[in-house]
Each structure stands twice: as C-alpha cells, then as structure tokens.
Protein backbone atom coordinates (compact mmCIF):
# COMPACT_ATOMS: atom_id res chain seq x y z
CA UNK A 1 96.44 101.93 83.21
CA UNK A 2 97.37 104.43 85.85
CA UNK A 3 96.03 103.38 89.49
CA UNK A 4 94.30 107.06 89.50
CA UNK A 5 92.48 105.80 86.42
CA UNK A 6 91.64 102.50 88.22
CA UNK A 7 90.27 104.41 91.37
CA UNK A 8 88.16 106.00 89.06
CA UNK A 9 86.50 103.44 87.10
CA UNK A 10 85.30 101.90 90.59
CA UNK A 11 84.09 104.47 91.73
CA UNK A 12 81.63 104.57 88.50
CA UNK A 13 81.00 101.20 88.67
CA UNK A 14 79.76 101.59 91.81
CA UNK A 15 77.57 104.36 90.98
CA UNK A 16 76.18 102.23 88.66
CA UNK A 17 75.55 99.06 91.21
CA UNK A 18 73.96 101.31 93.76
CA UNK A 19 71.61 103.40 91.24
CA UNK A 20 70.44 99.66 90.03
CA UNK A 21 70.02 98.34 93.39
CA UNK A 22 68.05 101.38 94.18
CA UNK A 23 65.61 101.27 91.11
CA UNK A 24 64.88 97.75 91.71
CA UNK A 25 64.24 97.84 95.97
CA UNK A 26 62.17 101.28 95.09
CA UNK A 27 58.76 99.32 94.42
CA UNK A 28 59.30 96.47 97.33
CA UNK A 29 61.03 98.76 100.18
CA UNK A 30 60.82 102.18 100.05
CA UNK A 31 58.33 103.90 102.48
CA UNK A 32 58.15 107.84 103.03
CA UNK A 33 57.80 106.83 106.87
CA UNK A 34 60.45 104.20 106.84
CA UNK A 35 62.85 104.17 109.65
CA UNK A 36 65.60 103.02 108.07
CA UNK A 37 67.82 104.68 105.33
CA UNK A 38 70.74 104.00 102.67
CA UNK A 39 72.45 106.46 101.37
CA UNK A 40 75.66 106.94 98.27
CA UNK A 41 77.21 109.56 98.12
CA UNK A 42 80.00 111.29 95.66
CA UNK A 43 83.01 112.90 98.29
CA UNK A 44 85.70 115.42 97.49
CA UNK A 45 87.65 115.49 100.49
CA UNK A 46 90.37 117.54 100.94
CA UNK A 47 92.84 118.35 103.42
CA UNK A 48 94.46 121.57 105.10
CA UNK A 49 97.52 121.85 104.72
CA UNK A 50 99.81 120.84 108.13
CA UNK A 51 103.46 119.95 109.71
CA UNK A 52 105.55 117.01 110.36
CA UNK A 53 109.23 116.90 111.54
CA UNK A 54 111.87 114.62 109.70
CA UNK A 55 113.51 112.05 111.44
CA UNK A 56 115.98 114.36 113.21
CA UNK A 57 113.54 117.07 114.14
CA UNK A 58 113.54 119.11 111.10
CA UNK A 59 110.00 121.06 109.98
CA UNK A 60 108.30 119.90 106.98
CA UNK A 61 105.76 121.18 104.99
CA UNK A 62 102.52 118.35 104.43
CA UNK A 63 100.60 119.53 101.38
CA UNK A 64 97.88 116.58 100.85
CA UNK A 65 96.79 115.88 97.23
CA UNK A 66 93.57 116.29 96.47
CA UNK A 67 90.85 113.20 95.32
CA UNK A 68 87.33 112.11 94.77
CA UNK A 69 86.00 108.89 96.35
CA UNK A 70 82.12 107.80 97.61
CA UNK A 71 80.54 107.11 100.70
CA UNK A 72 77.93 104.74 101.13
CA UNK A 73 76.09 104.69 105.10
CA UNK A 74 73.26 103.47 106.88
CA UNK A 75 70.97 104.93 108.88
CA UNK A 76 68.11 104.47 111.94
CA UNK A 77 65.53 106.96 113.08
CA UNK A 78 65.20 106.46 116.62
CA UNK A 79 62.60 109.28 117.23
CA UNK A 80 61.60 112.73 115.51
CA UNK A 81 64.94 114.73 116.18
CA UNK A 82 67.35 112.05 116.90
CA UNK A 83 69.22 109.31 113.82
CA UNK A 84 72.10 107.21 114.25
CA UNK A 85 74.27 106.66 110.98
CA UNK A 86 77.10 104.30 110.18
CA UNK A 87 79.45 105.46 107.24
CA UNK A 88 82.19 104.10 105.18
CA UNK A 89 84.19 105.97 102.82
CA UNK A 90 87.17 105.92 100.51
CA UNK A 91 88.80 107.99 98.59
CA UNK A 92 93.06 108.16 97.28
CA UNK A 93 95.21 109.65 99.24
CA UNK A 94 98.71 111.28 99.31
CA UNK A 95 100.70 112.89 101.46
CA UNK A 96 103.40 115.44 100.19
CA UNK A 97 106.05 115.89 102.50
CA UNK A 98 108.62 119.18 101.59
CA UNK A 99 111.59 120.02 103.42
CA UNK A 100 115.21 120.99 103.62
CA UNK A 101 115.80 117.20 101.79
CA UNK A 102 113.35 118.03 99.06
CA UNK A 103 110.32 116.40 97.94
CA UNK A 104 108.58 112.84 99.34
CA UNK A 105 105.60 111.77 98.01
CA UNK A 106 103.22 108.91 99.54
CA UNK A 107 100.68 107.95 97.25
CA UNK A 108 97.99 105.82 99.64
CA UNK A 109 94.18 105.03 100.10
CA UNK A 110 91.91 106.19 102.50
CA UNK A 111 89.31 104.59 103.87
CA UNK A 112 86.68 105.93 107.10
CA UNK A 113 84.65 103.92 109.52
CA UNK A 114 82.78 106.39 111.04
CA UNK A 115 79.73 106.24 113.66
CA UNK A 116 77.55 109.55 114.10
CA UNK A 117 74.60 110.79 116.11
CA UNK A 118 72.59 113.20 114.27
CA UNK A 119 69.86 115.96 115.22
CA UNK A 120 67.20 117.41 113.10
CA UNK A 121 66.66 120.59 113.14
CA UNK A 122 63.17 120.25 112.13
CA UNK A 123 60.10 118.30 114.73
CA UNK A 124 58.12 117.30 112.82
CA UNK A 125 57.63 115.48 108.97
CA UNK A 126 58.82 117.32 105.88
CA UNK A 127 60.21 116.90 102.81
CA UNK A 128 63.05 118.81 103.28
CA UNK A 129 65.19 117.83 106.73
CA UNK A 130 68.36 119.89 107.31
CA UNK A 131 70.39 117.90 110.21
CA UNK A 132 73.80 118.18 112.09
CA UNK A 133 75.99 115.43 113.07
CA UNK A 134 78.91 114.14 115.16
CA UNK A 135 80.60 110.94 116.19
CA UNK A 136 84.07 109.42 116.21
CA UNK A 137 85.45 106.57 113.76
CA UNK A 138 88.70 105.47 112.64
CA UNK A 139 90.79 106.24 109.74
CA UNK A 140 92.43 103.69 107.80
CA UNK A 141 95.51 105.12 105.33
CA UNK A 142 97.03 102.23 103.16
CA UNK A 143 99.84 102.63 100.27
CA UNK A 144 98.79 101.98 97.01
CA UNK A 145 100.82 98.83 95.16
CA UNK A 146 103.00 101.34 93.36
CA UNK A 147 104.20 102.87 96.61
CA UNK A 148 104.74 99.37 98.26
CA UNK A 149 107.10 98.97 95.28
CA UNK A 150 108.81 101.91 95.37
CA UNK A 151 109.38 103.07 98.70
CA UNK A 152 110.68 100.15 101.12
CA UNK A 153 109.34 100.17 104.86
CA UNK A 154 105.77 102.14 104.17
CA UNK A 155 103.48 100.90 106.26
CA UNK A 156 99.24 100.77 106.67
CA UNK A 157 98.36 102.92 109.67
CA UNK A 158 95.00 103.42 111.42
CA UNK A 159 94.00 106.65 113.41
CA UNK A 160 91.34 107.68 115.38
CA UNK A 161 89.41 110.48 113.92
CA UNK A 162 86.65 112.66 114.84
CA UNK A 163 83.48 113.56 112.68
CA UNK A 164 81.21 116.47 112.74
CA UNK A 165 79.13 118.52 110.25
CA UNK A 166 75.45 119.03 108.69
CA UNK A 167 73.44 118.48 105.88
CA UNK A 168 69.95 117.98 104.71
CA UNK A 169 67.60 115.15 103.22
CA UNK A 170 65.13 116.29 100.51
CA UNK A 171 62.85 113.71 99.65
CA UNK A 172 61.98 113.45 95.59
CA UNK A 173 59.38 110.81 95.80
CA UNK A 174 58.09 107.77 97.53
CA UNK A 175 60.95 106.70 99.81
CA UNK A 176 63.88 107.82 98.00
CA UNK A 177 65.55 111.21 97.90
CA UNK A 178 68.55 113.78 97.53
CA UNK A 179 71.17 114.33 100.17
CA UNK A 180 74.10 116.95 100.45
CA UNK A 181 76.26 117.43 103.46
CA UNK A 182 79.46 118.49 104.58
CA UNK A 183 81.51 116.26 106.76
CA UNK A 184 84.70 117.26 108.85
CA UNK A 185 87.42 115.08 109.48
CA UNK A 186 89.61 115.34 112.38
CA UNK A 187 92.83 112.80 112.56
CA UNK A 188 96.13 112.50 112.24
CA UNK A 189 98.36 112.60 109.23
CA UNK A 190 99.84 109.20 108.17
CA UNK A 191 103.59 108.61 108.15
CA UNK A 192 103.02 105.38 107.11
CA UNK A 193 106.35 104.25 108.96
CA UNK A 194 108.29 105.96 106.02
CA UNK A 195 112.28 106.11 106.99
CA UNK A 196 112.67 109.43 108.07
CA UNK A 197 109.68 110.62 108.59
CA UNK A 198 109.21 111.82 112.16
CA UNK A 199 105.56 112.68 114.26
CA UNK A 200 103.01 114.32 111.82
CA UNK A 201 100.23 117.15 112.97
CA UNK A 202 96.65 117.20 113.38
CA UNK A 203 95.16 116.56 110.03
CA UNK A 204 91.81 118.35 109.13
CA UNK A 205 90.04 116.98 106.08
CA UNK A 206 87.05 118.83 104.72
CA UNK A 207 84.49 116.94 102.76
CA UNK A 208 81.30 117.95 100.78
CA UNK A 209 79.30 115.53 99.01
CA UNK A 210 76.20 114.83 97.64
CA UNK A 211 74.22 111.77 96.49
CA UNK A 212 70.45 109.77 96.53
CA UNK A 213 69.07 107.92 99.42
CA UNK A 214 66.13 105.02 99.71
CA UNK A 215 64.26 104.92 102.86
CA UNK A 216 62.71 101.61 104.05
C-alpha cells in the first residue's frame, strides 16, 4: 500500500474518532454559551510556487505538490470580540525542486503548531460569527520512510511560520456547529539538509477548510 494511500486512511479514521467523540460529549458538554470550543477540520493546503538555489548558487524552480490533511484546535472565549485558539495540523508534503540538473523530488510530512488571537466581527450573540485571526507557530517538515530510504542525508527541519486569515462559526444546534475558514501560512521552504540543495525562499501556503465544532 502506497504511503499516499496510508495518509489517507488516517485521515478517515480520524474523521470517524472525532464525529464519535462528538455525538457522545453532545448530551453531557455542549452548551450554546460555553466558553470553550473543539473544532476538526478537513485542510487542502497548498503552496505558491517559489525559489531555491543549488548548492553552488544556481536558481531552481520549487513547485510544491499538492495534499489534503485535517486540523483539529482548541479554543477559549475570553470576552465578546476576543478568542484565543491553539491548532495542530498535518497534511503530506513535497517539495519539487527543477533546475539545470533536472528533477528532485522530496516526498515529506507536514505538521503545524500554531497559536492565534482571533476577533469577531460581530458584539454580540448569534448564530452565525464571522472572525479573523493571526498568530505565529512553528512548522514541522519530516521525510516520509520512503524518502529516508532513498535519498541519504534528508533531514527533519522546523521553521517558524506565521498565521493569519478569517472564517466564521455557524452554530446548527445546541453547542455544536459548522466552521469554514481560510488560513495563511507564512514559512520557509524545507531543504531538509538534502546534498545540494542550497537556501530556499519564503514559502506561502494557502489553506481552506471546513469542518464541525462542539462548544462546552
């Protein structure tokens, strides 16, 4: 089984878990007022295309694959405009380096730890609550197995990444409710150490998603 395929049966599986977990809390913990909020979402990030150099200096052409993933967050209500959320979210990875040499390919995962601030634009209670956010994480880009296998020397990198955007909460029924948003990612491509691969350019990653929320 391919490790795309893989990827993709966890990501239904945990679909699955969260909808569960959410139909059993519903009748304990969710509250329309609550002040605290979980939220899965389904992510299609992808990234604008950039630059790198090659170990001598050369220009290359990044073109970033494109891949589904989920992102699963927390969040508190500290007043009537004013949340604070913590996200994590994964999703495969690749970076597609073209140059004078050809073609190199790094097949990775990608996984965010992001903290954001967010404002709603609405004062006062409603069922529908469109929001914007920002905040500042890290970025964490890790080869898959195949590539550890294939191409000696790739290493895991982290990267400090910025995180802005907007969305809105629409709440269906007691305590649990619809949420879309788009998220942008500002970081750094990886080079994951890969022999002669020189310094890599910003990396912009654009990511709407969508998904259900309980609020307790």
């Amino acid at each position: 089984m391919s490790k795309h395929a893989c990827f993709s049966q966890r990501l239904v599986r945990g679909w699955g878990v969260f909808v569960a977990l959410i139909l059993v809390s519903i009748p304990a913990f969710a509250q329309d007022g609550g002040r605290s909020q979980l939220d899965f979402q389904a992510t299609y990030p992808f990234q604008v295309p950039n630059t790198a150099v090659d170990s001598s200096g050369n220009p290359l052409a990044n073109n970033p694959t494109r891949s589904g993933g989920f992102l699963l967050g927390y969040s508190f209500t500290l007043n009537k405009r004013f949340r604070v959320e913590a996200d994590y979210a994964a999703s495969r990875n690749s970076q597609r380096f073209t140059g004078d040499s050809g073609l190199t390919e790094i097949q990775g995962d990608m996984n965010q730890l992001t903290a954001e601030l967010q404002f709603s634009l609405l004062n006062h209670p409603s069922r529908f609550v469109p929001f914007v956010f920002s905040g500042t994480g890290v970025a964490m880009f890790e080869p898959t197995d195949f590539t550890k296998g294939t191409q000696i020397g790739v290493q895991s990198q982290k990267k400090p990444a910025f995180v802005y955007g907007g969305g809105a909460d629409f709440l269906l029924g007691k305590g649990v409710g619809l949420r879309a948003e788009y998220r942008g990612l500002v970081t750094e491509s990886p080079n994951f150490d890969f022999p002669g691969l020189g310094p890599t350019d910003t990396l912009n990653i654009r990511e709407p998603s969508v998904g259900l929320f309980v609020r307790f």
